[in-house]
Protein backbone atom coordinates (compact mmCIF):
# COMPACT_ATOMS: atom_id res chain seq x y z
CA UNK A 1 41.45 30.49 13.51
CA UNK A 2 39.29 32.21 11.35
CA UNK A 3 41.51 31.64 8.43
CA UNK A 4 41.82 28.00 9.04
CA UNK A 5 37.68 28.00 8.81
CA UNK A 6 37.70 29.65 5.91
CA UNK A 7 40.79 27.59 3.98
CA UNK A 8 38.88 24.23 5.17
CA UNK A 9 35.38 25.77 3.97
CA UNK A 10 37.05 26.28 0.75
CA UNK A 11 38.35 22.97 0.24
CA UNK A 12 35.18 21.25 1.48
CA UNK A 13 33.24 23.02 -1.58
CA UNK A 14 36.06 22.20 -3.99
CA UNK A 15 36.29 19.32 -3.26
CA UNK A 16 32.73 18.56 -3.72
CA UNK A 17 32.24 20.36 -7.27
CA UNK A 18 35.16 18.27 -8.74
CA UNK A 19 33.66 15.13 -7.20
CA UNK A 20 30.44 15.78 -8.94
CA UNK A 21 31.85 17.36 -12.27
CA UNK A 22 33.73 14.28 -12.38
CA UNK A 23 31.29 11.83 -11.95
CA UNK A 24 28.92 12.86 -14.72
CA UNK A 25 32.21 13.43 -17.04
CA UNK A 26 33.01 9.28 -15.91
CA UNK A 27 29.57 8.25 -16.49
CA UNK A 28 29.56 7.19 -20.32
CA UNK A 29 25.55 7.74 -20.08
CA UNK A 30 25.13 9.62 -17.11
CA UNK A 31 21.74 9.37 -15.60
CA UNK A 32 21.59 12.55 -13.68
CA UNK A 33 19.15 15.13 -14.50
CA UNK A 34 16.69 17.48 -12.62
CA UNK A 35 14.37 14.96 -12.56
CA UNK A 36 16.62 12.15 -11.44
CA UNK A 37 15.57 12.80 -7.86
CA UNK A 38 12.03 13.09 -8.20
CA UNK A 39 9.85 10.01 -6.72
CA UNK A 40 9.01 7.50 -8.84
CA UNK A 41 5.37 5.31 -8.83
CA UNK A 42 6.04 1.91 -8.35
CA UNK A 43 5.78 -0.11 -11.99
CA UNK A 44 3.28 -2.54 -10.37
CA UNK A 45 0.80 0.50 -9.35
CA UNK A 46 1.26 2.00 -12.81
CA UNK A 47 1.21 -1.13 -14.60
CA UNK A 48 -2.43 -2.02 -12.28
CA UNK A 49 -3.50 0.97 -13.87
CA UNK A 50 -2.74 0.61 -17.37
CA UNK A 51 -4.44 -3.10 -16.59
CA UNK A 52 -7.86 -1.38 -15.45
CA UNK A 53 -7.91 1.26 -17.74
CA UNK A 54 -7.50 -1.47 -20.63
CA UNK A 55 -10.69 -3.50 -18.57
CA UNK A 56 -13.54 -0.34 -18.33
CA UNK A 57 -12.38 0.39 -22.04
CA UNK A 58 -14.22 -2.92 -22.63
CA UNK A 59 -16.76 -2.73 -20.64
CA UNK A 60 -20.24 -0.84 -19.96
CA UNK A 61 -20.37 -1.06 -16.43
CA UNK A 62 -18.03 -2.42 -13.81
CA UNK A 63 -17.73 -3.99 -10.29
CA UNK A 64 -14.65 -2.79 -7.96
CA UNK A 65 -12.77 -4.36 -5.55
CA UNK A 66 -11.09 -2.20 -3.07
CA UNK A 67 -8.66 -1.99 -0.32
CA UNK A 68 -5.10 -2.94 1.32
CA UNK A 69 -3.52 -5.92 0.49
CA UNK A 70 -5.89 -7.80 2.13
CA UNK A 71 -8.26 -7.80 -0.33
CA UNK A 72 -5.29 -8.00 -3.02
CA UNK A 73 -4.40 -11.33 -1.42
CA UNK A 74 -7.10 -12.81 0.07
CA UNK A 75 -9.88 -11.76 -3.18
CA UNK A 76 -9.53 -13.16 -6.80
CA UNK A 77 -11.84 -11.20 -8.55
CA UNK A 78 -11.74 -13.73 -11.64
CA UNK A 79 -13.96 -16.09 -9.51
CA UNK A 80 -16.54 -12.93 -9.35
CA UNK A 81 -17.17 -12.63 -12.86
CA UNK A 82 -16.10 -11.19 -15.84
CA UNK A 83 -17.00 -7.68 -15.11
CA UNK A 84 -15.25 -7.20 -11.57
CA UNK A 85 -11.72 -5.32 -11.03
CA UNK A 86 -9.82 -5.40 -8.07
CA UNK A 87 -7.40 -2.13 -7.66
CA UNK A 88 -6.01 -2.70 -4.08
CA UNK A 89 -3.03 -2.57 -2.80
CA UNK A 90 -0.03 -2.68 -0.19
CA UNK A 91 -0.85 0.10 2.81
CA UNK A 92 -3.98 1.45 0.32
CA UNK A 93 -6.49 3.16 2.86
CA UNK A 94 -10.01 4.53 2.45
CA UNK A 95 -9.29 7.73 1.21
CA UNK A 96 -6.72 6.01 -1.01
CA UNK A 97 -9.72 4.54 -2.69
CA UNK A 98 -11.71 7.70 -2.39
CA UNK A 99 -9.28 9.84 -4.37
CA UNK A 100 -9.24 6.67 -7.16
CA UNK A 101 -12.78 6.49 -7.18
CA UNK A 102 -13.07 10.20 -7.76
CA UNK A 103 -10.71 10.29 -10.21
CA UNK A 104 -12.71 7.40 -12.48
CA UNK A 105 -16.38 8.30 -11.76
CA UNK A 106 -17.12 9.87 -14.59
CA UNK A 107 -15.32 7.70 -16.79
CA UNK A 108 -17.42 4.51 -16.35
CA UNK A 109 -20.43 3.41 -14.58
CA UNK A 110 -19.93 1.42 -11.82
CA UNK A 111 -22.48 -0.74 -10.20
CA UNK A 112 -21.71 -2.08 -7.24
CA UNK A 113 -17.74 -1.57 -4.98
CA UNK A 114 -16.49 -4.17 -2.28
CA UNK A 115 -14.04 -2.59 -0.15
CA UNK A 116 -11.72 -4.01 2.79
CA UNK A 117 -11.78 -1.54 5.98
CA UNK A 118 -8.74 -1.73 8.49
CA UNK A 119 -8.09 0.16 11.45
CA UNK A 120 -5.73 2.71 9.85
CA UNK A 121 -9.07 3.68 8.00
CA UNK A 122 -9.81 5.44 10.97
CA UNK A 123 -7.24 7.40 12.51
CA UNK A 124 -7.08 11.18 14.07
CA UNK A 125 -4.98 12.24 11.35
CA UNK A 126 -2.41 10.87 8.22
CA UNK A 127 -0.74 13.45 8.98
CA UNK A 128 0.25 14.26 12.82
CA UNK A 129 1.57 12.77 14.29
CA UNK A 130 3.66 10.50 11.81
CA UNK A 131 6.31 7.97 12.52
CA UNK A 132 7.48 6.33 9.26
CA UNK A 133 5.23 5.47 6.89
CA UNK A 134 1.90 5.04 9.85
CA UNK A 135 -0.52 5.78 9.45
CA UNK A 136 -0.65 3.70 6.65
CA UNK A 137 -1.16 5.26 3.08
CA UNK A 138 0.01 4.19 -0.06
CA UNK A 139 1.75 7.24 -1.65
CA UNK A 140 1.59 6.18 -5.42
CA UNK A 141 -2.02 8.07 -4.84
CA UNK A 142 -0.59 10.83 -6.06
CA UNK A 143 -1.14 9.49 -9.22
CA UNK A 144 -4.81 10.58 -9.10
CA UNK A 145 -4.78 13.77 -6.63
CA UNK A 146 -2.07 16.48 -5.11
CA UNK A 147 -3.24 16.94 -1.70
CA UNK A 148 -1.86 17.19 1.26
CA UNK A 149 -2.04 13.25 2.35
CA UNK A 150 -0.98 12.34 -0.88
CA UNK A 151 2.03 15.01 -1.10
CA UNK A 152 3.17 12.62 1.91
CA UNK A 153 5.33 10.86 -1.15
CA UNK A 154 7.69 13.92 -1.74
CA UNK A 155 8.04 14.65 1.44
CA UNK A 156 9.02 11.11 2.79
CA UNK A 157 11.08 10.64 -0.27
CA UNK A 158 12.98 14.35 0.28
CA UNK A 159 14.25 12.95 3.39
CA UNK A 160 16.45 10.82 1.67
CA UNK A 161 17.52 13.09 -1.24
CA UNK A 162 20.51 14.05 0.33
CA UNK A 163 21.93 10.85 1.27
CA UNK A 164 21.13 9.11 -2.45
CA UNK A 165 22.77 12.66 -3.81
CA UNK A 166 26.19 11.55 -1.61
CA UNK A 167 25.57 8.37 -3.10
CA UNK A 168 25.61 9.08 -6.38
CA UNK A 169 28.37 11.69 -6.53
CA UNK A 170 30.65 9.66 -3.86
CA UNK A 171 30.37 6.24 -5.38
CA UNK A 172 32.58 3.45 -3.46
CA UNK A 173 35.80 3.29 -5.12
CA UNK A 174 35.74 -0.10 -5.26
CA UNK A 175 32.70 0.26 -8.34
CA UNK A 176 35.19 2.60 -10.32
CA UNK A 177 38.10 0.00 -10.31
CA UNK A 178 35.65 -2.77 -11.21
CA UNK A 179 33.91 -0.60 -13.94
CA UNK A 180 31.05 -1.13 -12.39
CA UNK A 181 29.81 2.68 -12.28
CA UNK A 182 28.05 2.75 -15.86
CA UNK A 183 26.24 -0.21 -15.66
CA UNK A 184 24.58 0.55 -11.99
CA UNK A 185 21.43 1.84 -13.64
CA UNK A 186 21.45 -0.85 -15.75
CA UNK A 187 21.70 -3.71 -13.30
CA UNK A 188 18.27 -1.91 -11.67
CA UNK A 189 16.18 -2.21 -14.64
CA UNK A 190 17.50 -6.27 -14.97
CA UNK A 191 16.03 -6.44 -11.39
CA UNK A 192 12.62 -4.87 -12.12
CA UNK A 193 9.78 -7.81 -12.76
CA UNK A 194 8.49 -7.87 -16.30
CA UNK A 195 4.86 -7.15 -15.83
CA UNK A 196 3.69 -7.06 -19.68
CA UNK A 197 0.05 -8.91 -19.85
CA UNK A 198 -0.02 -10.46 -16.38
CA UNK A 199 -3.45 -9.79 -14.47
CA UNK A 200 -1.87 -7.54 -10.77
CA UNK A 201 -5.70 -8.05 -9.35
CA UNK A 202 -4.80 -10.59 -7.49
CA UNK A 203 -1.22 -11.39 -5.32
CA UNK A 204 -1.29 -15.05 -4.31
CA UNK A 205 0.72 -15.85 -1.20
CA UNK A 206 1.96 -19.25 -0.11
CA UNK A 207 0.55 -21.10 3.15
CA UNK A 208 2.13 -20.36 6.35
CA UNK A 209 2.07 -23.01 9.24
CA UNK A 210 1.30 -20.35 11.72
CA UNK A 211 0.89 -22.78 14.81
CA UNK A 212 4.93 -23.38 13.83
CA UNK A 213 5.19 -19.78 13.61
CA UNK A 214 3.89 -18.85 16.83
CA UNK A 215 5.37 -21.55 18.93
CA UNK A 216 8.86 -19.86 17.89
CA UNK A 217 8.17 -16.39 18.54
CA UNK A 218 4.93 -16.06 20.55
CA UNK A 219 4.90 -12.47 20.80
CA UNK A 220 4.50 -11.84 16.57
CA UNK A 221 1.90 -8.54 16.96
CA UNK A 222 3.47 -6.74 14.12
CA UNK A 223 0.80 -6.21 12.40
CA UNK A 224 -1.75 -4.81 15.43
CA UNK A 225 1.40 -2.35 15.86
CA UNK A 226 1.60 -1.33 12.98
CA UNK A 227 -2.60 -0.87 11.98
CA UNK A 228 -3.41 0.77 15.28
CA UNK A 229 -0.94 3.46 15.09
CA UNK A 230 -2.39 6.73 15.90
CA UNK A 231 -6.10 5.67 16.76
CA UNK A 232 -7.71 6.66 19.72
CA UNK A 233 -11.00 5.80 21.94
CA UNK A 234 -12.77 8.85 19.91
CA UNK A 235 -13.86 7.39 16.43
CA UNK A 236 -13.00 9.50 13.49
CA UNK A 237 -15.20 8.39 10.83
CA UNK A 238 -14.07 11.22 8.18
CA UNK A 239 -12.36 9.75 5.48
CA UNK A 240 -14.98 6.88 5.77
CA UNK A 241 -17.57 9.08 5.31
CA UNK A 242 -15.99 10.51 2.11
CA UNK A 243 -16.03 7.51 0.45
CA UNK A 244 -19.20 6.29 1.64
CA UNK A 245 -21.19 9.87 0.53
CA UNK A 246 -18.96 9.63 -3.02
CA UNK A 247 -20.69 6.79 -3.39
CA UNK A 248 -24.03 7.33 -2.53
CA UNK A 249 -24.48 10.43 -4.62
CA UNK A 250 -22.98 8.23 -7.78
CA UNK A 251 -25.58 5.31 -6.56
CA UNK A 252 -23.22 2.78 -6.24
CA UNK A 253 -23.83 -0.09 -4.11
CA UNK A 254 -21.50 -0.99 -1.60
CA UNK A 255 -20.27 -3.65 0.75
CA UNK A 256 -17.99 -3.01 3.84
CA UNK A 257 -16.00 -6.21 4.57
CA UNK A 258 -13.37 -6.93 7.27
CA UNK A 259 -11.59 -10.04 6.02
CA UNK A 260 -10.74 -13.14 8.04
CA UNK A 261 -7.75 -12.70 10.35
CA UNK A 262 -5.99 -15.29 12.07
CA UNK A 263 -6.56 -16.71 15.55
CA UNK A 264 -2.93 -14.96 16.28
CA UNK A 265 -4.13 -11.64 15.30
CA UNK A 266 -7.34 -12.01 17.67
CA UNK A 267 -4.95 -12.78 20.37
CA UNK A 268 -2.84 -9.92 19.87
CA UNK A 269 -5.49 -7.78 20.01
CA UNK A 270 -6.04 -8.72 23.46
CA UNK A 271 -2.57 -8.71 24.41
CA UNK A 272 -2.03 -5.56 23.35
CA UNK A 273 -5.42 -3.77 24.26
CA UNK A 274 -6.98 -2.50 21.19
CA UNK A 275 -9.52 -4.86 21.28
CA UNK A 276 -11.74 -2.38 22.74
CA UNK A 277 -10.63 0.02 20.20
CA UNK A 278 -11.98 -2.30 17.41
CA UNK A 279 -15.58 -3.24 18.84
CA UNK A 280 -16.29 0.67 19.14
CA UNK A 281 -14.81 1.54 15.50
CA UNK A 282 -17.35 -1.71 14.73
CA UNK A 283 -20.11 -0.38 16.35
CA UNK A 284 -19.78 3.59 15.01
CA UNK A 285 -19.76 1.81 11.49
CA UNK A 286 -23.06 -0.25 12.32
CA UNK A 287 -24.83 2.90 13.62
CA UNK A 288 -23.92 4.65 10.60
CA UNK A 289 -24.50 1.54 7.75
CA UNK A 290 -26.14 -1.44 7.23
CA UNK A 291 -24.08 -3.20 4.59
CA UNK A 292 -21.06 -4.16 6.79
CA UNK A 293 -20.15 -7.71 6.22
CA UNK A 294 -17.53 -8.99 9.13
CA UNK A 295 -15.58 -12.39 8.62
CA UNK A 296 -12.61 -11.41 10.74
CA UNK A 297 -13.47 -14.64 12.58
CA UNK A 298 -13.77 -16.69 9.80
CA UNK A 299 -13.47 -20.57 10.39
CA UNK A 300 -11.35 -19.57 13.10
CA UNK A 301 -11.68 -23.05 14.71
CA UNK A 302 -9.69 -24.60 11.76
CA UNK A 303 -7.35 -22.14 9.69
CA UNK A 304 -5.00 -25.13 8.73
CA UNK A 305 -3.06 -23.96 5.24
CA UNK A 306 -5.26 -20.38 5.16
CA UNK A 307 -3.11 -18.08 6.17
CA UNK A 308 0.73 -16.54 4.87
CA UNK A 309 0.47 -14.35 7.81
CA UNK A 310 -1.64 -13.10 10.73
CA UNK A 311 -4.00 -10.98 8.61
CA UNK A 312 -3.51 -12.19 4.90
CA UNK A 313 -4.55 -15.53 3.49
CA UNK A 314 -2.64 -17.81 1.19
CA UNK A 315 -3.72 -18.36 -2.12
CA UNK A 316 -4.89 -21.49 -0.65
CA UNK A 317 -7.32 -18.81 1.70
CA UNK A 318 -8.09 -16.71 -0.65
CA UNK A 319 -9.86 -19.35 -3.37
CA UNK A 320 -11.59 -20.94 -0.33
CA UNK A 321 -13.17 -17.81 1.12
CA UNK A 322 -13.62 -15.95 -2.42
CA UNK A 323 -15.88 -18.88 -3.42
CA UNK A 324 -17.48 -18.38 -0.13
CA UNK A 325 -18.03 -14.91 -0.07
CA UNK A 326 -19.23 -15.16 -3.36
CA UNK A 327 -21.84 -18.04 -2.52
CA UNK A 328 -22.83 -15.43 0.57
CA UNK A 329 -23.59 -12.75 -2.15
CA UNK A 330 -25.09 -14.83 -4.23
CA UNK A 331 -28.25 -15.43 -1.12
């Protein structure tokens, strides 16, 4: 028995060398390297980067707009002015924008910061318990700072090392016989949008007919799922407070906004019991500040052509509430 262990031990490791020796000698360019399975920052975040570093080499002094998408949809900054940036993004949370703002600080002065808050702003912990990618945090962070939240990128992405390594060394046969093994790589980079000198600030979504929506599934509360994961009765106004001290020390102005939601989302809140929740987040962050700004309710009589989803507006939204934010500011 013992024998038979070790002969099929023996063949399982041969087996696996010459399957790997053999696909980097059958790879005309073969892509693997030590650093072929390290994460990689999404183009779009670097290429937002490259785009604001290009903008405060311009300027004097800036305005920022930060946040989730939210902000990224439902905010063009171009209707602002000339001297206001928005660097938000998909699943970006508070201390998302605190390690960013750190990072730039003392690299331009900045006047004044809009920033979307969210429930995931506020949770016990990024860290325990997780279950996917919730709490929300956008990992191309790491970027800016190595720290334990934003170190969630390797560690997410080491999950799956293992089954992309199978992948690449135990290709399906059928991409050998079609000679389609060489050009895999090269069919990604065909995929990836060309993002040369085109503004990321601002991601315009098409209008959603979410009466239509809602009449065929009635129980949509993905979202309230999804930003209410691992928040609890007790308020945990830490990474909020990080920001909001950062910012005070640097004297920059800011204004807290939650952005307009859709009469779906309200409902769901209900539904699902988190309402509650909300109002006492709401009312920690009115004790603490006066410059919160809340439009969650926004023209929620009438939200005909406003929204893509239950908590971002359409492009159609996002013009007709940036104007009248910025009329709001302007008072």
């Amino acid at each position: 028995m013992n024998r038979l262990i070790k002969k099929t031990f023996l063949f399982l490791f041969i087996f696996i060398i010459v399957s790997f020796v053999s696909f980097i000698l059958l790879n005309e360019k073969p892509n693997f390297s030590i650093n072929y399975y390290q994460p990689n920052l999404s183009k779009r975040f670097l290429s937002k980067i490259n785009e604001f570093e290009n903008f405060i080499s311009i300027n004097d002094t800036i305005n920022l707009f930060l946040g989730s998408s939210q902000i990224e949809t439902g905010i063009d900054p171009t209707l602002f002015g000339g001297q206001w940036f928005s660097f938000s993004n998909d699943e970006q949370n508070i201390y998302n924008s605190y390690i960013f703002l750190y990072h730039y600080i003392n690299s331009i002065i900045i006047d004044s910061i809009i920033i979307s808050l969210h429930p995931f702003d506020f949770p016990t912990s990024y860290l325990q318990p997780r279950q996917n990618n919730l709490p929300f945090s956008n990992h191309n962070f790491i970027f800016f700072s190595k720290d334990s939240i934003s170190n969630l990128f390797h560690k997410q992405y080491n999950k799956r090392t293992l089954e992309k390594l199978k992948q690449h060394i135990f290709y399906d046969i059928n991409d050998f016989i079609e000679n389609k093994v060489n050009n895999i790589s090269k069919d990604k980079n065909n995929r990836m949008p060309k993002l040369d000198n085109i503004s990321l600030q601002h991601h315009p979504h098409i209008s959603v007919n979410m009466d239509s929506m809602f009449i065929a599934n009635p129980y949509n509360n993905y979202w309230v799922n999804k930003y209410y994961y691992n928040l609890n009765k007790r308020v945990n106004l830490f990474y909020f407070k990080l920001f909001n001290d950062l910012c005070r020390q640097a004297d920059i102005k800011v204004i807290y906004i939650l952005m307009p939601k859709s009469k779906y989302y309200h409902a769901n809140l209900i539904q699902l019991n988190r309402y509650i929740i909300w109002e006492d987040v709401k009312d920690s962050l009115r004790h603490y500040i006066k410059n919160l700004h809340d439009y969650e309710k926004w023209k929620l009589e009438d939200q005909s052509g406003l929204f893509y989803d239950t908590v971002h507006l359409s492009d159609t939204g996002a013009i007709i509430f940036s104007n009248y934010f910025n009329n709001e500011l302007r008072k």
